[in-house]
Protein backbone atom coordinates (compact mmCIF):
# COMPACT_ATOMS: atom_id res chain seq x y z
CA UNK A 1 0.00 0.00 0.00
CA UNK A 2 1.46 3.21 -1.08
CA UNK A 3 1.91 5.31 2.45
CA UNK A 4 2.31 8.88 1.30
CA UNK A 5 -0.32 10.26 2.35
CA UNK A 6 0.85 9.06 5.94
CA UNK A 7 0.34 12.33 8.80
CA UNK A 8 4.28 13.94 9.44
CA UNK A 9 4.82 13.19 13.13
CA UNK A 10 5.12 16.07 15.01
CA UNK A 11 3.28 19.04 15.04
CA UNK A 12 0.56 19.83 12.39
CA UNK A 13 -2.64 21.73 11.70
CA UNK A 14 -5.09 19.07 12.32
CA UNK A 15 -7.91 19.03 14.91
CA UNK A 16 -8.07 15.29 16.99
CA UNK A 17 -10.82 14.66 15.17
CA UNK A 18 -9.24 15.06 11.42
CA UNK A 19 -6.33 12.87 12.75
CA UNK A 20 -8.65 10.25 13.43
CA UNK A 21 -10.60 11.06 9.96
CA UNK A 22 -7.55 10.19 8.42
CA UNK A 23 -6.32 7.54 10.28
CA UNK A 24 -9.58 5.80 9.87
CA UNK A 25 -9.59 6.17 6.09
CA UNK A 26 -6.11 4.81 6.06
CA UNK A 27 -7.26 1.42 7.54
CA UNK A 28 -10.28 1.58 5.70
CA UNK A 29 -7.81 1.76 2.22
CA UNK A 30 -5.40 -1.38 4.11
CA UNK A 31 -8.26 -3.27 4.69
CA UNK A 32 -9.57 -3.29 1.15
CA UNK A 33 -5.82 -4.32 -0.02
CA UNK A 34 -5.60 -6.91 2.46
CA UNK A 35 -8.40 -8.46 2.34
CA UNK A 36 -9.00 -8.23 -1.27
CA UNK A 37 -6.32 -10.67 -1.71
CA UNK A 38 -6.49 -12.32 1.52
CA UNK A 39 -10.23 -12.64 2.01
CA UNK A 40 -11.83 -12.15 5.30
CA UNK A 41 -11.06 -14.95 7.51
CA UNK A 42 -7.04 -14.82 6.37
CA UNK A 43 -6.31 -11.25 6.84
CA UNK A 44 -5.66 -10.37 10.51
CA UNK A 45 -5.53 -6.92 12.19
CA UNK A 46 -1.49 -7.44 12.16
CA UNK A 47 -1.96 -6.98 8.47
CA UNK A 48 -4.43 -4.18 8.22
CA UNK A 49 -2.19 -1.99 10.68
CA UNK A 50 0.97 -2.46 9.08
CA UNK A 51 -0.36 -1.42 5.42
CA UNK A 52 -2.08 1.33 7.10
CA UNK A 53 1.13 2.25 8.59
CA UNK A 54 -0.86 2.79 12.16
CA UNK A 55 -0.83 1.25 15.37
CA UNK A 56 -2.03 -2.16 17.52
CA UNK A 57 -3.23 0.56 19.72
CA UNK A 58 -4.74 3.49 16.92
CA UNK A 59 -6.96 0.37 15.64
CA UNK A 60 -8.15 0.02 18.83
CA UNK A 61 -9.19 3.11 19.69
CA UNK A 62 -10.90 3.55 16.18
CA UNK A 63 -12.73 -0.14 16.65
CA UNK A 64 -13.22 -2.67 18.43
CA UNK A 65 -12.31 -5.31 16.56
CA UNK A 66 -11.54 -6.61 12.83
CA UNK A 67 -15.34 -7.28 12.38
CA UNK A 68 -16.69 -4.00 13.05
CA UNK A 69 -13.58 -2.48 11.24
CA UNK A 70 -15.19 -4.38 8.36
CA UNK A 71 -18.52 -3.77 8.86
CA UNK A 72 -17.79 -0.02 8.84
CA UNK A 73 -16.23 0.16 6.15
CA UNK A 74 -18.85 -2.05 4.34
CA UNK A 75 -21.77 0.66 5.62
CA UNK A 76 -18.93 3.17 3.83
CA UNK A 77 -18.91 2.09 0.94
CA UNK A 78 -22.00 1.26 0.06
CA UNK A 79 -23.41 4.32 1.54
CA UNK A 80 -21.73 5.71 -1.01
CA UNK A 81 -22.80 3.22 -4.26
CA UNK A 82 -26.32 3.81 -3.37
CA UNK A 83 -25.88 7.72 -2.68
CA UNK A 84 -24.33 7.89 -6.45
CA UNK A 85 -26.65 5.35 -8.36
CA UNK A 86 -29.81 7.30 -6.93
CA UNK A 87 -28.79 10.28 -8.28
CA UNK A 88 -30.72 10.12 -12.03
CA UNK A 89 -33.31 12.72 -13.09
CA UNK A 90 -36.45 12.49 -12.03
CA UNK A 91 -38.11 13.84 -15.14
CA UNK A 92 -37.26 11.04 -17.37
CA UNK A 93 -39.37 7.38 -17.79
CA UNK A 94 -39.69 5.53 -14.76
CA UNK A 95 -37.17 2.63 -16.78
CA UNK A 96 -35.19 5.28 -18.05
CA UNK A 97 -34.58 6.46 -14.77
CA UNK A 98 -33.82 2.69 -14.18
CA UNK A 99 -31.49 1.89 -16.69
CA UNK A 100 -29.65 4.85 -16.04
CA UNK A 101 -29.40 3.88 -12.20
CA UNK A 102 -28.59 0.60 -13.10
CA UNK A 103 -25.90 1.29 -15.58
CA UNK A 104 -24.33 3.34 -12.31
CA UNK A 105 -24.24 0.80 -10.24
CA UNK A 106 -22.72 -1.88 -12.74
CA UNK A 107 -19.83 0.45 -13.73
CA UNK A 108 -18.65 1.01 -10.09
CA UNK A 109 -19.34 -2.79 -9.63
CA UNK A 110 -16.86 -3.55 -12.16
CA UNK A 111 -14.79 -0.40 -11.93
CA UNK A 112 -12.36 -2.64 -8.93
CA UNK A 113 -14.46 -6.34 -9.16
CA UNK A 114 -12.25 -7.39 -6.28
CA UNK A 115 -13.16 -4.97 -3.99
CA UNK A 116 -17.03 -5.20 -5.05
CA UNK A 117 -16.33 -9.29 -4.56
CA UNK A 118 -14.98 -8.53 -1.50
CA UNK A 119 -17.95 -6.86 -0.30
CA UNK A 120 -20.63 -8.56 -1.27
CA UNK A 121 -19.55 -12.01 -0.57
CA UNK A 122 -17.72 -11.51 2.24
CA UNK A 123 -20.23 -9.37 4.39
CA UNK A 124 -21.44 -13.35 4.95
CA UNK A 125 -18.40 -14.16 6.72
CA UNK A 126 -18.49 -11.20 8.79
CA UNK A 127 -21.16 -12.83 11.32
CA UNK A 128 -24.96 -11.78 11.91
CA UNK A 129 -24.70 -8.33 12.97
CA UNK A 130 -22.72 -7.86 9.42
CA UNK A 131 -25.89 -10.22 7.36
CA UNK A 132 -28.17 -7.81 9.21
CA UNK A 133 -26.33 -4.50 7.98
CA UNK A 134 -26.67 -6.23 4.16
CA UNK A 135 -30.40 -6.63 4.43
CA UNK A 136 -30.78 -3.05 5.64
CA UNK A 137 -28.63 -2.16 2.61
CA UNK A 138 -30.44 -4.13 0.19
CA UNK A 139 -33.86 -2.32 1.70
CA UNK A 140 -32.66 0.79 0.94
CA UNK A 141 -32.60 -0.10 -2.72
CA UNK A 142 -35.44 -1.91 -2.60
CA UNK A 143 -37.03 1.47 -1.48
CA UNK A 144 -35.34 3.22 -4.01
CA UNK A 145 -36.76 0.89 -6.65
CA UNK A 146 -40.00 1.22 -5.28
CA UNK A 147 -40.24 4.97 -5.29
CA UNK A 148 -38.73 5.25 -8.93
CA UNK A 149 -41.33 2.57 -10.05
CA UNK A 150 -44.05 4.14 -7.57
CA UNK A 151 -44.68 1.13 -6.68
CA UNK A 152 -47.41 0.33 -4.09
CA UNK A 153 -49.33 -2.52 -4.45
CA UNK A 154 -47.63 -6.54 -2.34
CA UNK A 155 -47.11 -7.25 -5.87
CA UNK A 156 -44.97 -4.61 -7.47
CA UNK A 157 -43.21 -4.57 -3.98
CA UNK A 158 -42.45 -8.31 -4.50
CA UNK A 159 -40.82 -7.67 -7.85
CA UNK A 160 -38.60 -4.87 -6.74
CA UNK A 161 -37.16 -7.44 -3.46
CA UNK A 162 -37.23 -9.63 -6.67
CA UNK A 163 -35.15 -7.39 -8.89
CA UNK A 164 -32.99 -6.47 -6.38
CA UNK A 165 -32.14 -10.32 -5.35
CA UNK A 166 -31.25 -11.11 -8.65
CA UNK A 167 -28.99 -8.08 -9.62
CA UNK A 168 -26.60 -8.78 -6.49
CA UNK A 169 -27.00 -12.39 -7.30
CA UNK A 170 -25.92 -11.72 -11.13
CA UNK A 171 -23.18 -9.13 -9.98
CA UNK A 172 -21.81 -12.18 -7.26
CA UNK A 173 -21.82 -14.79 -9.91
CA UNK A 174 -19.93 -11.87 -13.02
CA UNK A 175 -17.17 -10.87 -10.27
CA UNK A 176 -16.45 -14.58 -9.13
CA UNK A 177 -15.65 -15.14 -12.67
CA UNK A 178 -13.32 -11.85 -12.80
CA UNK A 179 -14.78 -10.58 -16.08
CA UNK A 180 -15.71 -7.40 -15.57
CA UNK A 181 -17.33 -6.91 -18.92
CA UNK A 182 -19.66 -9.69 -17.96
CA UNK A 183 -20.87 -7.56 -15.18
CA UNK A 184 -21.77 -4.55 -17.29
CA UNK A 185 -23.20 -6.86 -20.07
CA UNK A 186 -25.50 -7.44 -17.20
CA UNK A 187 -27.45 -4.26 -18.28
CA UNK A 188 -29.99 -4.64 -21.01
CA UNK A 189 -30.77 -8.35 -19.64
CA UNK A 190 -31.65 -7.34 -16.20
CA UNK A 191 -33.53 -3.74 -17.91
CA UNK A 192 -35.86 -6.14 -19.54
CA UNK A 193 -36.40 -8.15 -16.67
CA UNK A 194 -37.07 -4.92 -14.79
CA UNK A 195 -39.74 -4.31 -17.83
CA UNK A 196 -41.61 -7.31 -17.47
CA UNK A 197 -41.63 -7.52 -13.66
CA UNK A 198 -42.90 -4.03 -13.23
CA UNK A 199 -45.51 -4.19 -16.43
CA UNK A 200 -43.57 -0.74 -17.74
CA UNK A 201 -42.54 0.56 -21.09
């Protein structure tokens, strides 16, 4: 991990807080390398700390442990995908809108597949509290879905849960494979899935 942007001991501008900012997105940048190659289960905090360039002891006053490390920087991240991908106009088609928001999400999915592997398949090794944090997640799409589709009624609420199952289920399978063109070829499949579930044009 490349360590430049590492604080200058000594004295310096930065509030406690800031320090901490940046000390936390340092791990959050080690843990990604780490465990990107590593996977979950292999990659201990001994690693995460010395490609961060912190200490044993800065970890542990920024978390409590490796899992809710992860788990932070899970919520981090995908804060951020769904932040981006919900950002289409609102004037446009409802599948428009859709294919637009897709075609977001599917280029930062395959914009660094590892890390998107990373993830979404190991948020399951992670324990409970970590599976529970993905549902949430995949709500929050669901709801986005749902209010781009105005969609009301058990059944149009069914297919977005639907739609939404089988795009992180497509994404898993594209990534596992490392072909990141198969995840954007994803697109005008899982648009005319989108079609048919929702009855829209």
């Amino acid at each position: 991990m490349d360590n430049s942007k590492r604080l200058r001991p000594g004295r310096h501008q930065l509030s406690r807080d800031e320090v901490q900012t940046h000390q936390r997105e340092r791990i959050f940048a080690a843990l990604e390398v780490e465990m990107s190659v590593k996977g979950y289960g292999e990659t201990s905090v001994g690693d995460i700390v010395k490609s961060a360039g912190v200490s044993r002891q800065t970890f542990y006053e920024l978390f409590d442990s490796k899992r809710e490390c992860f788990i932070a920087s899970y919520e981090r991240r995908q804060g951020a995908v769904i932040d981006q991908i919900f950002t289409t106009s609102t004037t446009d088609a409802p599948l428009v809108r859709f294919a637009a928001l897709l075609k977001a999400y599917l280029e930062v999915m395959s914009h660094r597949p590892d890390i998107s592997l990373l993830y979404l398949s190991g948020i399951a090794a992670a324990g409970p509290k970590a599976a529970a944090i993905r549902v949430e997640k995949q709500q929050q799409f669901v709801d986005g879905l749902a209010a781009l589709f105005d969609a009301h009624t058990d059944r149009d609420l069914f297919a977005c849960r639907t739609l939404v199952a089988a795009i992180s289920a497509l994404v898993i399978n594209a990534l596992v494979d490392a072909d990141p063109q198969a995840v954007q070829n994803l697109h005008a499949p899982l648009v005319d899935v989108a079609a048919r579930l929702l009855n829209v044009e």
